[in-house]
C-alpha atoms as a PDB file:
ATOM      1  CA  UNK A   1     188.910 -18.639 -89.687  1.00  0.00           C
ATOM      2  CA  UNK A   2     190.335 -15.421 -88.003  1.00  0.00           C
ATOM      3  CA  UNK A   3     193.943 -14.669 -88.817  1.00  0.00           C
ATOM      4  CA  UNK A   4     196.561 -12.319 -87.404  1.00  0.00           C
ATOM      5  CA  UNK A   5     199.585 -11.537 -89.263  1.00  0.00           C
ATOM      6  CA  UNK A   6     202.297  -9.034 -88.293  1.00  0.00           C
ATOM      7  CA  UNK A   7     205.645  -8.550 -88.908  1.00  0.00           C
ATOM      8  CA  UNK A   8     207.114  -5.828 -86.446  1.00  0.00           C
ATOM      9  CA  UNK A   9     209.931  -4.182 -84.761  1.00  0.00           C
ATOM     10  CA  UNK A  10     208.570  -4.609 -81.041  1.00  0.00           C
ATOM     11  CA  UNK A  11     208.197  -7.656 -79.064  1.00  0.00           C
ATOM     12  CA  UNK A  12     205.736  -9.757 -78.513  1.00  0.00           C
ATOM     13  CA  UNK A  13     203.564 -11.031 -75.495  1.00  0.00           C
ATOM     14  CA  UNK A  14     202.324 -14.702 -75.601  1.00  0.00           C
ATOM     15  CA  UNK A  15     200.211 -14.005 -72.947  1.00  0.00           C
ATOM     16  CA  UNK A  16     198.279 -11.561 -74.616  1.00  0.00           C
ATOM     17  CA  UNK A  17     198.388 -13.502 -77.725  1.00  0.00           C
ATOM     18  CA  UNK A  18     196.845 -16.946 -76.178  1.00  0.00           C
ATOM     19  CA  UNK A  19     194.600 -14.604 -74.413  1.00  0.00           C
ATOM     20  CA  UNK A  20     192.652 -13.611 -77.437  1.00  0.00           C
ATOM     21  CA  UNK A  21     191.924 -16.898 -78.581  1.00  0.00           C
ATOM     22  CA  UNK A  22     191.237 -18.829 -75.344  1.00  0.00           C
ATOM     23  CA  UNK A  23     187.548 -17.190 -74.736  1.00  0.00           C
ATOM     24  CA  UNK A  24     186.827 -19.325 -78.296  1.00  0.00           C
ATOM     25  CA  UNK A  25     184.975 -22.201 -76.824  1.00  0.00           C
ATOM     26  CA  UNK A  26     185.211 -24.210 -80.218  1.00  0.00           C
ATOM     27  CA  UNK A  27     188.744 -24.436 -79.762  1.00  0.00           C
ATOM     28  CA  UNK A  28     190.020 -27.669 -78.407  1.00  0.00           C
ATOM     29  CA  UNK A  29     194.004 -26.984 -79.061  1.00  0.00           C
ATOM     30  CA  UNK A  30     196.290 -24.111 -79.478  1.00  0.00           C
ATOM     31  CA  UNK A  31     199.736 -25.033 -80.238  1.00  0.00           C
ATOM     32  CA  UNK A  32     202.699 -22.872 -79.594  1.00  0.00           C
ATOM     33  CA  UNK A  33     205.711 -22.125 -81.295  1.00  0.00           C
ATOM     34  CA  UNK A  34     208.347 -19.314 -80.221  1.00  0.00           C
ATOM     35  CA  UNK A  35     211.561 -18.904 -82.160  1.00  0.00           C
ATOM     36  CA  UNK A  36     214.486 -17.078 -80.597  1.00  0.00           C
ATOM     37  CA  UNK A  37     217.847 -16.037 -81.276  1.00  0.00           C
ATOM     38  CA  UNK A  38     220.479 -18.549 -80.522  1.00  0.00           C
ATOM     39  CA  UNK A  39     223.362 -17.562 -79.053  1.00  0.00           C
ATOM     40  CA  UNK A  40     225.464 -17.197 -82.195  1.00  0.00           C
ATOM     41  CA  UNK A  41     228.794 -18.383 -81.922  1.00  0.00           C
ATOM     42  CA  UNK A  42     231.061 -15.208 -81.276  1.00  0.00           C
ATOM     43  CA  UNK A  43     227.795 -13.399 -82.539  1.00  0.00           C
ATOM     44  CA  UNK A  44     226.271 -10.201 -81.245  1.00  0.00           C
ATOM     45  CA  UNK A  45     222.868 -10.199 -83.329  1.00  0.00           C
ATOM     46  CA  UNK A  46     220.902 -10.973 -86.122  1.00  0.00           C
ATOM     47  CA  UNK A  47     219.165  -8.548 -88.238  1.00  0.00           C
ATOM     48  CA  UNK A  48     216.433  -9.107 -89.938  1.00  0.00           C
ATOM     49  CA  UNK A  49     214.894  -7.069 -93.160  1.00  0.00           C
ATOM     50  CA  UNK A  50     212.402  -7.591 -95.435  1.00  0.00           C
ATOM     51  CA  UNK A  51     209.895  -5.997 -97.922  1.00  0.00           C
ATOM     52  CA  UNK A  52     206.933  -4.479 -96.196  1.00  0.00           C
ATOM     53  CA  UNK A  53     203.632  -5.367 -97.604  1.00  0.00           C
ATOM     54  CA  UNK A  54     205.315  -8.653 -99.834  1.00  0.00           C
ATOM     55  CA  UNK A  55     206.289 -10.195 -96.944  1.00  0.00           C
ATOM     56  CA  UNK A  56     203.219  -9.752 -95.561  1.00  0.00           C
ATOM     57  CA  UNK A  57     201.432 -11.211 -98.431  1.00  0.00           C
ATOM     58  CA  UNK A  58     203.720 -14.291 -98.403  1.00  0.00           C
ATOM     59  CA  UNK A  59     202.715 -15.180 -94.637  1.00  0.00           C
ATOM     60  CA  UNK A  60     199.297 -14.636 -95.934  1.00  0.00           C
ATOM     61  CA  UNK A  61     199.310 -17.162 -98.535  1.00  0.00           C
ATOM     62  CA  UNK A  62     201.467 -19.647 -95.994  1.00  0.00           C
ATOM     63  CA  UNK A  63     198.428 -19.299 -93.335  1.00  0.00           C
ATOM     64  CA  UNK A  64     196.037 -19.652 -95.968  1.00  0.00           C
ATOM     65  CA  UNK A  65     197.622 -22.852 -97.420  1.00  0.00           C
ATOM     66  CA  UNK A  66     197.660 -24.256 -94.021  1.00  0.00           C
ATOM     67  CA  UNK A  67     193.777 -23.262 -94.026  1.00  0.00           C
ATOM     68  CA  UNK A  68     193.018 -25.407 -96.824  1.00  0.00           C
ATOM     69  CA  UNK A  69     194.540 -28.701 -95.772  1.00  0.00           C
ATOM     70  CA  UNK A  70     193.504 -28.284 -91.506  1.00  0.00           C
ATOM     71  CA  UNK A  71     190.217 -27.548 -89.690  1.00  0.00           C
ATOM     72  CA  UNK A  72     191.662 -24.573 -87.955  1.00  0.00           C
ATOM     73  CA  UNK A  73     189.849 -21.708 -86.006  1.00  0.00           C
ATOM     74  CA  UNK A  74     192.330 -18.805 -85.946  1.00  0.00           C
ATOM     75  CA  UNK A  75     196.216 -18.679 -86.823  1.00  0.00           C
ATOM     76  CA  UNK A  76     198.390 -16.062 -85.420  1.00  0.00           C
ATOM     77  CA  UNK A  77     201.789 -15.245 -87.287  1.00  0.00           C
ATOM     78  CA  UNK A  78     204.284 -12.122 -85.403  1.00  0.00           C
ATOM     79  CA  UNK A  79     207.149 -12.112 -87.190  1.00  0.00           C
ATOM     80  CA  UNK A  80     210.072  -9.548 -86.095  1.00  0.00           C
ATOM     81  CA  UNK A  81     212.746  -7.651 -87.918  1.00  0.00           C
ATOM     82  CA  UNK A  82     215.357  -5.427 -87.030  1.00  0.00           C
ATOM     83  CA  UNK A  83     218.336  -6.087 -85.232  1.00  0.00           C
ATOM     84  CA  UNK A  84     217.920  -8.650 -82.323  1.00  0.00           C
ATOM     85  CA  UNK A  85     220.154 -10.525 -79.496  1.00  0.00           C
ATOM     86  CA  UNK A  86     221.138 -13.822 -78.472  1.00  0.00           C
ATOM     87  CA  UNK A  87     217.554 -14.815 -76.205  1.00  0.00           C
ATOM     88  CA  UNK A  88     215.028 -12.462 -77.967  1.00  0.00           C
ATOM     89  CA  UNK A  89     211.844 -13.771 -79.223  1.00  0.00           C
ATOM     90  CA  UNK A  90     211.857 -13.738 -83.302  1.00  0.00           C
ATOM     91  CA  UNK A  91     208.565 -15.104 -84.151  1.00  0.00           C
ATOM     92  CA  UNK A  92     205.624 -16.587 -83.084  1.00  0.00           C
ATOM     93  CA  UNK A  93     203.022 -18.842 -84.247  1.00  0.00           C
ATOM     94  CA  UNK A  94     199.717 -19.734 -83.058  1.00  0.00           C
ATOM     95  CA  UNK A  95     197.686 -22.644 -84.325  1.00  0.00           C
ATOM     96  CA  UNK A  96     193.944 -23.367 -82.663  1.00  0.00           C
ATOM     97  CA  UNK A  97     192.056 -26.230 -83.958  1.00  0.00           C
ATOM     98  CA  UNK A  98     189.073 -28.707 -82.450  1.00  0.00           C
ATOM     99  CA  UNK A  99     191.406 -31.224 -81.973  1.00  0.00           C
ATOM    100  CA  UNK A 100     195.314 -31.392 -81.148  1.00  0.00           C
ATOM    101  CA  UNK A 101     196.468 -33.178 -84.319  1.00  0.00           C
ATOM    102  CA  UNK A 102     195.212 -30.444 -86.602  1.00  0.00           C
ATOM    103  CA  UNK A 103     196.745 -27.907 -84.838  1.00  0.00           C
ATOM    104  CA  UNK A 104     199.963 -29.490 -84.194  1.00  0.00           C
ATOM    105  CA  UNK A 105     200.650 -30.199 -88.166  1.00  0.00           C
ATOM    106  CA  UNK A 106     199.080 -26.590 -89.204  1.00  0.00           C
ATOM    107  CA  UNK A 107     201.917 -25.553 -86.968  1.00  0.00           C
ATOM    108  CA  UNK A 108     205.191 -27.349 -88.260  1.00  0.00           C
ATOM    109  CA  UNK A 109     203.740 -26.804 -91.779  1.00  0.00           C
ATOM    110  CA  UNK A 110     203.505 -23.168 -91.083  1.00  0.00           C
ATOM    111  CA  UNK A 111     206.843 -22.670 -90.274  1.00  0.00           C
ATOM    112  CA  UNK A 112     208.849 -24.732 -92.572  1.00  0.00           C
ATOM    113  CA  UNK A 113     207.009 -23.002 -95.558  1.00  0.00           C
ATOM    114  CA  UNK A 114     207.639 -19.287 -93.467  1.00  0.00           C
ATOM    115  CA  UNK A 115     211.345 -20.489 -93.171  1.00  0.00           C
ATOM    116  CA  UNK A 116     211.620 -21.778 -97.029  1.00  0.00           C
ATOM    117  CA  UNK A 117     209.010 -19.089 -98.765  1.00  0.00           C
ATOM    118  CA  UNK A 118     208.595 -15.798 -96.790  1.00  0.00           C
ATOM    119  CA  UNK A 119     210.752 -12.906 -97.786  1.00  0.00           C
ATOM    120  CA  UNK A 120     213.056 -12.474 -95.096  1.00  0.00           C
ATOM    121  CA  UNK A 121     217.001 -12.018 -95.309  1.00  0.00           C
ATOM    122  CA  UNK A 122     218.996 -12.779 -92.698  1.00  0.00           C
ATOM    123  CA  UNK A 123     222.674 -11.064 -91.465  1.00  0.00           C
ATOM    124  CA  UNK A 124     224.744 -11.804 -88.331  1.00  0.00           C
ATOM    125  CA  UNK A 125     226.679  -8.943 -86.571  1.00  0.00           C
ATOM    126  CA  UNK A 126     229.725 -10.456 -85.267  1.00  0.00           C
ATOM    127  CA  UNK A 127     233.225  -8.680 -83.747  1.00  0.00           C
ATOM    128  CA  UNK A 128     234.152  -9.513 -87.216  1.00  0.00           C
ATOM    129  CA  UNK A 129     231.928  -7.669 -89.319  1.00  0.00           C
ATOM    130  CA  UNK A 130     228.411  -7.989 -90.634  1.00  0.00           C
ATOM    131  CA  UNK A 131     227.568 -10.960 -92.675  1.00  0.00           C
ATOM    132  CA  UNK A 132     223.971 -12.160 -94.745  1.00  0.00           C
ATOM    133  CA  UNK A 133     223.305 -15.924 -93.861  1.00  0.00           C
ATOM    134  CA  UNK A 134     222.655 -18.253 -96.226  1.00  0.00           C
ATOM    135  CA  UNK A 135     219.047 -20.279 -96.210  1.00  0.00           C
ATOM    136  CA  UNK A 136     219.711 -23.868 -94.581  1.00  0.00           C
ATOM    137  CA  UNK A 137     219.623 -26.782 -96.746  1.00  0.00           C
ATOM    138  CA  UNK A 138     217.532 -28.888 -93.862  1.00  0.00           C
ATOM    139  CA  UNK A 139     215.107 -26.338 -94.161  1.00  0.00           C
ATOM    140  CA  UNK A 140     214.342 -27.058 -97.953  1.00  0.00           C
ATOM    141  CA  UNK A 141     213.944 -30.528 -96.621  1.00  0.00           C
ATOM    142  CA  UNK A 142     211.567 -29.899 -94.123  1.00  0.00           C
ATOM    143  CA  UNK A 143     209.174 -28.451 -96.276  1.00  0.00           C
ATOM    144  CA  UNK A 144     209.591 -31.490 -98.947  1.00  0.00           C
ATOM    145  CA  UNK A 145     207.387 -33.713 -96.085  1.00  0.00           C
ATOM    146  CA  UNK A 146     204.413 -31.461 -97.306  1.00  0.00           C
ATOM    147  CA  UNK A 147     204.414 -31.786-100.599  1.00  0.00           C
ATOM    148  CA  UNK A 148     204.698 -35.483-100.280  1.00  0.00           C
ATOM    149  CA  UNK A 149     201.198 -35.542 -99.051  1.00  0.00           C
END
C-alpha cells in the first residue's frame, strides 16, 4: 500500500493530490475528505501545534490500522498547523480502494481515530483573547463504532 503522510504549514492542492493516485488502474474508489475551519463564532482563527515527528508517528499507526482491517491501495493524510482562518483547508484525507465500500469506511475510521488519537492541540484566537479547545465528547463516540467491530 503506498502512504503519504504530512503535517505542514502550507496548503494543500486536491488536485494534485487525486492526481497522483488516479493513473493507478487497480483503483476503483478514492474517497475524499477536506476539513476546514468553521467560521468560529466571534472567532478570528485556530491554531494548531503539535509535536513534530510524534505526531507523525501517530497518523502513521492510524493509516496503518486502517490498513489492516480494508483492502486499500494508497492513503494520503496532510494535516496542517499553524494559525488558520475561518474557510481554510485543515486536513485532508485520501482513501483508494477496489471497491467504494472499503474506501468509504477506511475514510471515516481514519478520521475519527486522527480526531480522538493524533497529537494535536487546538486554540481559538478570538477579540477576547486566545483560548486551547477542549477535545469533543462526540468525537470519543465516534471512534467507539470501531471498536465495536
Amino acid at each position: 500500500m503506498q502512504a503519504v503522510i504530512r503535517v505542514q504549514q502550507e496548503d494543500f492542492n486536491l488536485a494534485d493530490e487525486y492526481a497522483r493516485l488516479a493513473g493507478d488502474a487497480a483503483i476503483g474508489a478514492i474517497v475524499t475528505f477536506i476539513g476546514r475551519v468553521r467560521d468560529l463564532a466571534a472567532g478570528e482563527a485556530l491554531e494548531l501545534e503539535h509535536y513534530p515527528g510524534m505526531t507523525e508517528k501517530a497518523l502513521t499507526g492510524i493509516v496503518h490500522a486502517a490498513e489492516q482491517r480494508w483492502p486499500l491501495q494508497a492513503v494520503t493524510v496532510i494535516h496542517r498547523v499553524g494559525k488558520l482562518g475561518p474557510a481554510e483547508q485543515i486536513v485532508l484525507v485520501l482513501t483508494a480502494s477496489t471497491h467504494r465500500a472499503a474506501a468509504y469506511e477506511a475514510n471515516a475510521f481514519i478520521m475519527d481515530y486522527l480526531k480522538t488519537e493524533a497529537p494535536f492541540w487546538k486554540r481559538e484566537h478570538t477579540a477576547q483573547g486566545a483560548q486551547w479547545v477542549d477535545a469533543r465528547e462526540t468525537d470519543e463516540i465516534a471512534k467507539l463504532r470501531w471498536e465495536k467491530q
